[in-house]
N, C-alpha and C. Protein backbone atom coordinates (compact mmCIF):
# COMPACT_ATOMS: atom_id res chain seq x y z
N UNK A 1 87.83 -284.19 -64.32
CA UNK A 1 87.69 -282.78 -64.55
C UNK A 1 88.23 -282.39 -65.93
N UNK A 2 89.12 -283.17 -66.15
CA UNK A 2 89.82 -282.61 -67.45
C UNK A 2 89.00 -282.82 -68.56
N UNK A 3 88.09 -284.47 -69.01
CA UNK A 3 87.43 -284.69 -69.53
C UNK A 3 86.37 -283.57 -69.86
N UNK A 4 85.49 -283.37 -68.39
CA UNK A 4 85.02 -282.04 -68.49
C UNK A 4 84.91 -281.16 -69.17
N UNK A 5 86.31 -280.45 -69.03
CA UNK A 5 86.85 -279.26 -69.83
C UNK A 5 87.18 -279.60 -71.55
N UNK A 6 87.75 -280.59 -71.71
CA UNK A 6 87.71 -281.47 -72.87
C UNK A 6 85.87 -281.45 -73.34
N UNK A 7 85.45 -281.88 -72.79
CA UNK A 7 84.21 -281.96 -73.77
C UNK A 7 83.72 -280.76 -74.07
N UNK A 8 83.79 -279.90 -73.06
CA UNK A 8 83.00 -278.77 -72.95
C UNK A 8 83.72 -277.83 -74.12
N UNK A 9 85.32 -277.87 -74.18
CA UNK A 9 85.58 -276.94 -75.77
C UNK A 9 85.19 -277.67 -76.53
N UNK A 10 85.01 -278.84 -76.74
CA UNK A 10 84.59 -279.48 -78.37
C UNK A 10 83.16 -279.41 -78.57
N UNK A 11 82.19 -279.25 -77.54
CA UNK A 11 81.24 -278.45 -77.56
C UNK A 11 80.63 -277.06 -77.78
N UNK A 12 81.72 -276.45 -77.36
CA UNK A 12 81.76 -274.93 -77.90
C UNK A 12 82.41 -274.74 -78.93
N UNK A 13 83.27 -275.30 -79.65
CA UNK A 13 84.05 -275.47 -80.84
C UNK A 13 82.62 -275.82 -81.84
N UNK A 14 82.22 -276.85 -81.48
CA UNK A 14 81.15 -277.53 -82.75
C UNK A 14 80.25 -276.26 -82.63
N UNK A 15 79.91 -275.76 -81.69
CA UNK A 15 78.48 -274.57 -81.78
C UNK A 15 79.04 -273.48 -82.51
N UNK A 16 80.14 -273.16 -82.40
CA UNK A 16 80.69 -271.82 -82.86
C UNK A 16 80.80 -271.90 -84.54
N UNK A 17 81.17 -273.42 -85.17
CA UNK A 17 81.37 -273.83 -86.18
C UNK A 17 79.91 -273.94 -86.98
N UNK A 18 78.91 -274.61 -86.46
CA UNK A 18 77.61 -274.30 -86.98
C UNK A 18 76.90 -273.33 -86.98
N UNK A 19 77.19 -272.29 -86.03
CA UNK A 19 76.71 -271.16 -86.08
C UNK A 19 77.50 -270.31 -87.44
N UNK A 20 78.48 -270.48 -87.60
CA UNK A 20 79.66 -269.88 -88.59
C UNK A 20 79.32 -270.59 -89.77
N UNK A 21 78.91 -272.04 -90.19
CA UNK A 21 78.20 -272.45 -91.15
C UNK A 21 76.57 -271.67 -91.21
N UNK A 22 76.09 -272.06 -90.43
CA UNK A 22 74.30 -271.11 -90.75
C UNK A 22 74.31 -270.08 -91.19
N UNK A 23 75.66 -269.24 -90.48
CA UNK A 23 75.35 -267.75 -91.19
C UNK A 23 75.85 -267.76 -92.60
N UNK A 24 76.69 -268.50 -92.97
CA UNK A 24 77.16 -268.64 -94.13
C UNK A 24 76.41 -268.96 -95.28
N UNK A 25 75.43 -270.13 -94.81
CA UNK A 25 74.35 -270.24 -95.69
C UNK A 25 73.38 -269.35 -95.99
N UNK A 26 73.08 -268.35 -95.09
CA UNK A 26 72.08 -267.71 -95.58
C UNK A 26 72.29 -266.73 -96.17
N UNK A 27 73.56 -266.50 -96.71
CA UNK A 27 74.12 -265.63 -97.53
C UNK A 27 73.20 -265.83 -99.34
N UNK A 28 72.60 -265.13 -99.31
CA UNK A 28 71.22 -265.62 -100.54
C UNK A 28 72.35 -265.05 -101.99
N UNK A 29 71.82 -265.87 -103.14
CA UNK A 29 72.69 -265.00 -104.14
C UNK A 29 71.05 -264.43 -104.72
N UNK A 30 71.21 -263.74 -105.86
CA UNK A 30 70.30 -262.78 -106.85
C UNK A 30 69.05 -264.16 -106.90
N UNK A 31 69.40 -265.28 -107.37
CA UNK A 31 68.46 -266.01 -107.54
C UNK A 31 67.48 -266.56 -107.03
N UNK A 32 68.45 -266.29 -105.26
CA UNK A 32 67.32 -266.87 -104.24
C UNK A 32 66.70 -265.78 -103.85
N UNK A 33 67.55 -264.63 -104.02
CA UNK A 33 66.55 -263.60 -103.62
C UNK A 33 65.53 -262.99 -104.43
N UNK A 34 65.50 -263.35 -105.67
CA UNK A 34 64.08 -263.39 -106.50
C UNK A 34 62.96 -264.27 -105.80
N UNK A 35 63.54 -265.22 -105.58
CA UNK A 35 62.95 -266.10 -105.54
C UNK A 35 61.61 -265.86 -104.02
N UNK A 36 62.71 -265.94 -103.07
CA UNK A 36 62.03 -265.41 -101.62
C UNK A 36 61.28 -264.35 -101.86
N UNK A 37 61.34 -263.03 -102.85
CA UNK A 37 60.84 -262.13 -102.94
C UNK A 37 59.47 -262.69 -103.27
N UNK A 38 59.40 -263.48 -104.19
CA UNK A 38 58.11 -263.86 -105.29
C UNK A 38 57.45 -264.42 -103.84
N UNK A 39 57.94 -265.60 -103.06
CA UNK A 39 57.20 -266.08 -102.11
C UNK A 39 56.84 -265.07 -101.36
N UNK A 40 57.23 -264.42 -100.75
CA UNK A 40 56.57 -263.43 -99.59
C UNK A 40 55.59 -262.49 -100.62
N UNK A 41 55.50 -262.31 -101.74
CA UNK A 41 54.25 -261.69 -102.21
C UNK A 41 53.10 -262.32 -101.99
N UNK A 42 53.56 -263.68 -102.98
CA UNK A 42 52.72 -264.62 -102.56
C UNK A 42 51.95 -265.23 -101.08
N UNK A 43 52.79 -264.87 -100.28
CA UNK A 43 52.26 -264.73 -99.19
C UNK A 43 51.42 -264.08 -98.21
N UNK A 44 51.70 -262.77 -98.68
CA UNK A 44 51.22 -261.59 -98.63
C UNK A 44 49.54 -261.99 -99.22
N UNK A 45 49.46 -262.08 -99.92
CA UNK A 45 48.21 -262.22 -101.04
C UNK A 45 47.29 -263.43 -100.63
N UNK A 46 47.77 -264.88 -99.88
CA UNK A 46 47.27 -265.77 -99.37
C UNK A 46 47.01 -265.40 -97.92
N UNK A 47 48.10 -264.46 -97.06
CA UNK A 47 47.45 -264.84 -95.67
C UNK A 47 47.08 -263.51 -95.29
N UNK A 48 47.58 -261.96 -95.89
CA UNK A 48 47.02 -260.79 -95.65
C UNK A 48 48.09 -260.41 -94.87
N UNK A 49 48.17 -258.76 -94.95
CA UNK A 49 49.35 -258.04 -94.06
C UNK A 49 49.77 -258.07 -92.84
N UNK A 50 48.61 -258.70 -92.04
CA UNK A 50 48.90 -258.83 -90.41
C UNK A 50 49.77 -259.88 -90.17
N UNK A 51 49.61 -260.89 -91.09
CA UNK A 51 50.25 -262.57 -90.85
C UNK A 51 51.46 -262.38 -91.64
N UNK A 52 51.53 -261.64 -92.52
CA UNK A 52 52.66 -261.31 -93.34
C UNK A 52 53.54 -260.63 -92.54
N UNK A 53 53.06 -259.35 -91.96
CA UNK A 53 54.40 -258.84 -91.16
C UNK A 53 54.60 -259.42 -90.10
N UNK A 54 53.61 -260.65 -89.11
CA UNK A 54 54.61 -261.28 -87.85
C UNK A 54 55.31 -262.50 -88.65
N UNK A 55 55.28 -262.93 -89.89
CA UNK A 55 56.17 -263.36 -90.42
C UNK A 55 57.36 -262.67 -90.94
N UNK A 56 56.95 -261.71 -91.49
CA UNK A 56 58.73 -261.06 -91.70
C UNK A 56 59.19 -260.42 -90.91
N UNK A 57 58.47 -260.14 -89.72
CA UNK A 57 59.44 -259.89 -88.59
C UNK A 57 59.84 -260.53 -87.63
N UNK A 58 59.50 -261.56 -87.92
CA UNK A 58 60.23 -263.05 -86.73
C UNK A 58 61.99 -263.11 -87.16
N UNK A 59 62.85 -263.33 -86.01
CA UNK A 59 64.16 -263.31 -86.27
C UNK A 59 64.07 -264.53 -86.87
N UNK A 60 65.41 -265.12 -87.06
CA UNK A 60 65.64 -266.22 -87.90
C UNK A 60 64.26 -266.82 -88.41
N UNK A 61 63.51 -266.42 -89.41
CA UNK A 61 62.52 -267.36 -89.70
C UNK A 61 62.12 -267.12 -91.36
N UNK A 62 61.60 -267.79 -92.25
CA UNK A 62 61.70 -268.40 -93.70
C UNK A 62 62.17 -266.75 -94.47
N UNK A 63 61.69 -265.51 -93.51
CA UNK A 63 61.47 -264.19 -94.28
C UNK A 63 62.72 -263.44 -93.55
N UNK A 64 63.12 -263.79 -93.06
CA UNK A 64 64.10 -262.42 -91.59
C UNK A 64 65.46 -263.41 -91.09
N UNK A 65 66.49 -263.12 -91.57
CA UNK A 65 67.54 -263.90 -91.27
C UNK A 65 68.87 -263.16 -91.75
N UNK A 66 70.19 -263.17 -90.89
CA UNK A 66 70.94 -262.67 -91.37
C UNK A 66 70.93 -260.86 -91.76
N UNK A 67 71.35 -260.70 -93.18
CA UNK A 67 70.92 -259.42 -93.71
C UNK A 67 69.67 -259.20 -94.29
N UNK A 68 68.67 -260.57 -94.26
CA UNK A 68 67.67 -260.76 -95.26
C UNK A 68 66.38 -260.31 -94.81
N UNK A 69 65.81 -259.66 -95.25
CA UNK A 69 63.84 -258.98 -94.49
C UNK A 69 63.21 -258.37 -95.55
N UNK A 70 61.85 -258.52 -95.62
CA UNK A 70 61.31 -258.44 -96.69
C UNK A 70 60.63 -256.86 -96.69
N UNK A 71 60.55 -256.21 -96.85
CA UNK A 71 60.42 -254.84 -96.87
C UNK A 71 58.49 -254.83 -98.09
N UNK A 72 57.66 -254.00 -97.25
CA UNK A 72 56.68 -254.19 -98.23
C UNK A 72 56.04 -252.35 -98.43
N UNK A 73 55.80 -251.76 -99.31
CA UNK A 73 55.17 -250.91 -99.52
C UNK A 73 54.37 -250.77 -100.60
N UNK A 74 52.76 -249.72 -100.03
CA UNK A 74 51.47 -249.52 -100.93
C UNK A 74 51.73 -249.08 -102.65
N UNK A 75 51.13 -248.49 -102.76
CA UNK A 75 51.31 -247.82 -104.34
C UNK A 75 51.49 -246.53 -103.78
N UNK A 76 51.22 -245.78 -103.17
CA UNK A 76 52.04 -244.55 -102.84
C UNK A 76 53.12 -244.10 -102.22
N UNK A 77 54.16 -245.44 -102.26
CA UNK A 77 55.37 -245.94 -101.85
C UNK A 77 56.10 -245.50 -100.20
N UNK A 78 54.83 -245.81 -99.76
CA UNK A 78 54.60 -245.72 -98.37
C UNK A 78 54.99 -247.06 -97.59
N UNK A 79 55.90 -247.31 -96.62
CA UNK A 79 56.19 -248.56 -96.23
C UNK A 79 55.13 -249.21 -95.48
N UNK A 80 54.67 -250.22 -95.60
CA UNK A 80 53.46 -251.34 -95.00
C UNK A 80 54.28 -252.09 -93.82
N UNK A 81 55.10 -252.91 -94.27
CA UNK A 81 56.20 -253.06 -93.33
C UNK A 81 57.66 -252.51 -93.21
N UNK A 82 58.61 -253.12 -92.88
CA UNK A 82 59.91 -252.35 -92.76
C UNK A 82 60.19 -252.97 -91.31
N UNK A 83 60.65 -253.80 -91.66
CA UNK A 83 61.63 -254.90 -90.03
C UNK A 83 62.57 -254.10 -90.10
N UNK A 84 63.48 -254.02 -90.11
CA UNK A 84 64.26 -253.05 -89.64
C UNK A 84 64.30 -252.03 -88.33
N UNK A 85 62.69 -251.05 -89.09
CA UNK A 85 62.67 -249.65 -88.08
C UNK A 85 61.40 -249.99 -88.35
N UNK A 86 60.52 -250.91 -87.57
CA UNK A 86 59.10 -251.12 -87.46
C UNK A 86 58.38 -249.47 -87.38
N UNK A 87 58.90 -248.50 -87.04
CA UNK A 87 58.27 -247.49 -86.36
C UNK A 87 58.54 -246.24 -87.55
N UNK A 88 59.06 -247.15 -88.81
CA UNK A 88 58.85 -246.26 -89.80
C UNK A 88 57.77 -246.59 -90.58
N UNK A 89 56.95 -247.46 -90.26
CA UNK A 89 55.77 -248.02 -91.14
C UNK A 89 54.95 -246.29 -91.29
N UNK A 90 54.77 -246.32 -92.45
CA UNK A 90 53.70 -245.48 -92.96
C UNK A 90 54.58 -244.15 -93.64
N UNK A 91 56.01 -244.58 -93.54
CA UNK A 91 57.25 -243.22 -93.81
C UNK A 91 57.08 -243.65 -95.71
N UNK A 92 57.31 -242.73 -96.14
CA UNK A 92 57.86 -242.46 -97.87
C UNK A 92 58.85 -243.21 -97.84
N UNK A 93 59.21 -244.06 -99.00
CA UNK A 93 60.68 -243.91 -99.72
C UNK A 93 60.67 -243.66 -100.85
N UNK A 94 59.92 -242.08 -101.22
CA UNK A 94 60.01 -241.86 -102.47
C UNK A 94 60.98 -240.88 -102.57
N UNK A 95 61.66 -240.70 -101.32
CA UNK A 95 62.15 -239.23 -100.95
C UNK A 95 63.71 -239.96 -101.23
N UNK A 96 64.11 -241.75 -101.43
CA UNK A 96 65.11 -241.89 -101.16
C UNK A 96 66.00 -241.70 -102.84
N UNK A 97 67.49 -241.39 -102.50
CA UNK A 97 68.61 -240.91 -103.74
C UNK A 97 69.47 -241.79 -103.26
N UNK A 98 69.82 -242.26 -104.25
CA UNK A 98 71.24 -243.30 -103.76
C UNK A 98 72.63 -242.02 -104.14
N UNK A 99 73.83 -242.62 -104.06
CA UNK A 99 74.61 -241.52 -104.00
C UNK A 99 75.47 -241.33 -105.00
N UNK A 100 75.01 -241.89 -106.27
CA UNK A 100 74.99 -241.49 -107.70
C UNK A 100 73.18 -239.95 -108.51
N UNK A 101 72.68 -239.86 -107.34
CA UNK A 101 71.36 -239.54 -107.58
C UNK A 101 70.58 -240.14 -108.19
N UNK A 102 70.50 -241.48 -108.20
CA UNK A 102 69.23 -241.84 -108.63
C UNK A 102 68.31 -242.28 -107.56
N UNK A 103 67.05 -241.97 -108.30
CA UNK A 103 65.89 -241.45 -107.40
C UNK A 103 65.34 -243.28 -106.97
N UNK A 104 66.03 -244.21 -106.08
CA UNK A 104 65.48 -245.63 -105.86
C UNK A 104 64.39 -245.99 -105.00
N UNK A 105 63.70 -244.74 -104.68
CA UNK A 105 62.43 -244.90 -103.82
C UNK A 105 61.58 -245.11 -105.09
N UNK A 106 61.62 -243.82 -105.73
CA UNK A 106 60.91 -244.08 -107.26
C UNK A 106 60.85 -245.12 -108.30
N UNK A 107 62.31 -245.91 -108.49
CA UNK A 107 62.51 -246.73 -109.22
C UNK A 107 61.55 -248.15 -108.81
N UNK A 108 61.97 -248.54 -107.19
CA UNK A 108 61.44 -249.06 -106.34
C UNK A 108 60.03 -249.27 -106.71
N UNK A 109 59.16 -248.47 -106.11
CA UNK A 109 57.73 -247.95 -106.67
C UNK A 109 56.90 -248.47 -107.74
N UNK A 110 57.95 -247.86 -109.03
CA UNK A 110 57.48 -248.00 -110.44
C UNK A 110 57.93 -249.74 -110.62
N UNK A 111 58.53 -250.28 -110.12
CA UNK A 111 59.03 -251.69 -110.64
C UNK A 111 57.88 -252.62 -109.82
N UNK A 112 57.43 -252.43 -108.94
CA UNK A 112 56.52 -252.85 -108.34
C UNK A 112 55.18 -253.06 -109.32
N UNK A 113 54.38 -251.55 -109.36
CA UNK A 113 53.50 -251.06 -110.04
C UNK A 113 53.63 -251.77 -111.28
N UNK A 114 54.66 -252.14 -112.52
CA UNK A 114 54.85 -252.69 -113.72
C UNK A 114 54.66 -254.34 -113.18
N UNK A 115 54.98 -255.03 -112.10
CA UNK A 115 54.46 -256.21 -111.79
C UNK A 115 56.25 -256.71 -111.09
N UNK A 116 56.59 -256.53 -111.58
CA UNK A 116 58.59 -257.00 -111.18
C UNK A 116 59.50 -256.94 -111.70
N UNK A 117 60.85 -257.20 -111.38
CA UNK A 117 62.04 -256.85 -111.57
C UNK A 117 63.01 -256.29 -110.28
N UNK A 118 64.27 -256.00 -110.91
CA UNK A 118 65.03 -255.78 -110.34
C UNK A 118 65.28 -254.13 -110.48
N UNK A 119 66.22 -253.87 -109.41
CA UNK A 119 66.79 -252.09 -109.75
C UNK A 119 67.90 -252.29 -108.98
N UNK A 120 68.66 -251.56 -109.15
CA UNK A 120 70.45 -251.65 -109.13
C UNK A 120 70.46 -250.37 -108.72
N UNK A 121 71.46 -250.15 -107.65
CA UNK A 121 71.79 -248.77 -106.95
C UNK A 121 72.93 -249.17 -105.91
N UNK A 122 73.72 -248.03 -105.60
CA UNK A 122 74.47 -247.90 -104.94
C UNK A 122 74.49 -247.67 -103.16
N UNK A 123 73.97 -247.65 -102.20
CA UNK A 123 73.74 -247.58 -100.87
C UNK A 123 74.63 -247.93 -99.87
N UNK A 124 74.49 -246.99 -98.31
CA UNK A 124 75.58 -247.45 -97.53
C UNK A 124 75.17 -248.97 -96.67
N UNK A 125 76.18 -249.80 -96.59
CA UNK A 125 76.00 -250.96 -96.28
C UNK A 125 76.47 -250.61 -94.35
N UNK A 126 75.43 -251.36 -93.93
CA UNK A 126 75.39 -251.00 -92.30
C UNK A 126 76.86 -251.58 -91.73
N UNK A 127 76.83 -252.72 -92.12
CA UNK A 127 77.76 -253.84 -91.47
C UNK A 127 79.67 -253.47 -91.94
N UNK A 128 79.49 -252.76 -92.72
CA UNK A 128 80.56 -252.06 -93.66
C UNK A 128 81.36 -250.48 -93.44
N UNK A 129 79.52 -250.09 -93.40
CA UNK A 129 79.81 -248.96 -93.05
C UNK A 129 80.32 -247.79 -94.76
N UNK A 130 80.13 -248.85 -95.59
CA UNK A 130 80.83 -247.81 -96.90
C UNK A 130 79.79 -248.11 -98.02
N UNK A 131 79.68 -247.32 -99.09
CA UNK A 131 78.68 -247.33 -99.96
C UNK A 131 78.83 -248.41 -100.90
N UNK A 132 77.85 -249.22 -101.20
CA UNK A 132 78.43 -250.35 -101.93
C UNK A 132 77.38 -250.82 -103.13
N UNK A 133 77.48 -251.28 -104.36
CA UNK A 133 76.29 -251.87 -104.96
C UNK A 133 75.54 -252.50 -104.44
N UNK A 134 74.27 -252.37 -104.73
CA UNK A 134 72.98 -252.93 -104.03
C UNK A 134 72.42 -253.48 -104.93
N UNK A 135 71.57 -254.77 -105.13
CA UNK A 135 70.66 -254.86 -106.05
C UNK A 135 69.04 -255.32 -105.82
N UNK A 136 67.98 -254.82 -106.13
CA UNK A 136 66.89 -255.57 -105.16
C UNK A 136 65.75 -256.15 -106.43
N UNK A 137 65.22 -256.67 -105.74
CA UNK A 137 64.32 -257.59 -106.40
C UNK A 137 62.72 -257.35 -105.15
N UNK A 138 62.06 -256.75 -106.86
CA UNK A 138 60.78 -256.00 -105.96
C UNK A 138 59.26 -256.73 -107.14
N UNK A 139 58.56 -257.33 -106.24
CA UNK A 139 57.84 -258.19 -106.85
C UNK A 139 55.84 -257.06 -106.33
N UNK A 140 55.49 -257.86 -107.26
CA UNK A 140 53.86 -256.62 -106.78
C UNK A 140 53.21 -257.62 -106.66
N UNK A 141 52.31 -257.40 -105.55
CA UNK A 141 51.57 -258.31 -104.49
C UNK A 141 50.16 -258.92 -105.84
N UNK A 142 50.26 -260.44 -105.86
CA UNK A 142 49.01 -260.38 -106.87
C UNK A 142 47.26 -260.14 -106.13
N UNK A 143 47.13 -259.12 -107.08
CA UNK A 143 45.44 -258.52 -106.53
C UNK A 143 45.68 -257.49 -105.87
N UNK A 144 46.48 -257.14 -105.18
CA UNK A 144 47.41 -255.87 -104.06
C UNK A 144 47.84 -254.76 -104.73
N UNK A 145 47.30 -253.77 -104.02
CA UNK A 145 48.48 -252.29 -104.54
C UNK A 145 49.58 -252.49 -103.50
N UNK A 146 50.36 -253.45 -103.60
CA UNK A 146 51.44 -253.59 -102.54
C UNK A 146 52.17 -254.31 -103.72
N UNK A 147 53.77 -253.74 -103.17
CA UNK A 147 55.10 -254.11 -103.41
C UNK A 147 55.97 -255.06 -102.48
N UNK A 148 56.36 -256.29 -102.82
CA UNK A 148 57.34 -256.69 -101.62
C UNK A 148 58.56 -256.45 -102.62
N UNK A 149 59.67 -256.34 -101.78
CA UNK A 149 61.13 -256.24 -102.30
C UNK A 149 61.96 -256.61 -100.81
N UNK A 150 63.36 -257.22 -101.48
CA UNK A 150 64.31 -257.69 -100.98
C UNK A 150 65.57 -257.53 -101.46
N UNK A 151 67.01 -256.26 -100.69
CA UNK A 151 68.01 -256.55 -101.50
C UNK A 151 68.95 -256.94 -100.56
N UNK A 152 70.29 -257.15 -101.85
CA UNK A 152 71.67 -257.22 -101.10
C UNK A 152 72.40 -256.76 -101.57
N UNK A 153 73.42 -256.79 -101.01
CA UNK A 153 74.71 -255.99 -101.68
C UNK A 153 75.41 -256.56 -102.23
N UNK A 154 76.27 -256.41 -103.41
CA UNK A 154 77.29 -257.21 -104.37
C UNK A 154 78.49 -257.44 -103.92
């Protein structure tokens, strides 16, 4: 019995520890999150929006992990997808102000529309709960009036 109990914490010990490593890894820095951004356009553009959003809305999977989901909106900066709040698909974020006032629905938008880049803003972080630098990386779908973008916080 003791064995038992013996195996069974070093079993739950090792799961708790890889789980505590996985999440750790998917902690993306600026580079990977360019990077993932560029792919899910690219993706977008090879398999079309239907296959694109049950890919970025699958939990743990190449697009949706951790804090990470790929957020996609049209040229009238209308959300296409949005994992998060699926049931905001078709909502504005032109309406959004970070809490310095700058207008990052707009910025958002226009960085898309120019082909890519980044935009820097300030936003409240869920997991935190307090307003924190943000930075995202928003790539434009090739052939698409679509935007994908992806951020995180600093």
């Amino acid at each position: 019995m003791t064995l038992i109990r013996t195996l069974g914490a070093v079993v739950i010990a090792l799961a708790v520890s890889v789980g505590v490593a996985h999440a750790q890894a998917k902690k993306l820095t600026p580079d990977e999150v360019k990077a993932l951004t560029i792919k899910a356009a690219d993706y977008i553009a090879a398999k079309g929006l239907e296959e694109a959003e049950k890919a970025f809305t699958t939990p743990d999977s190449d697009f949706k992990f951790g804090e990470i989901y790929v957020n996609v909106i049209d040229f009238n900066g209308n959300w296409v997808i949005y994992p998060p709040k699926p049931e905001n698909k078709g909502k504005t974020i032109l309406n959004f102000i970070d809490e310095d006032g700058k207008k990052l629905g707009e910025d958002i938008l226009n960085t898309g529309k120019k082909g890519e880049g980044w935009t820097e803003y300030r936003w409240k972080n869920p997991a935190s709960n307090t307003i924190q630098p943000k930075v995202t990386y928003v790539k434009k779908v090739p052939g698409k009036d679509y935007a994908a973008y992806i951020g995180i916080y600093k």
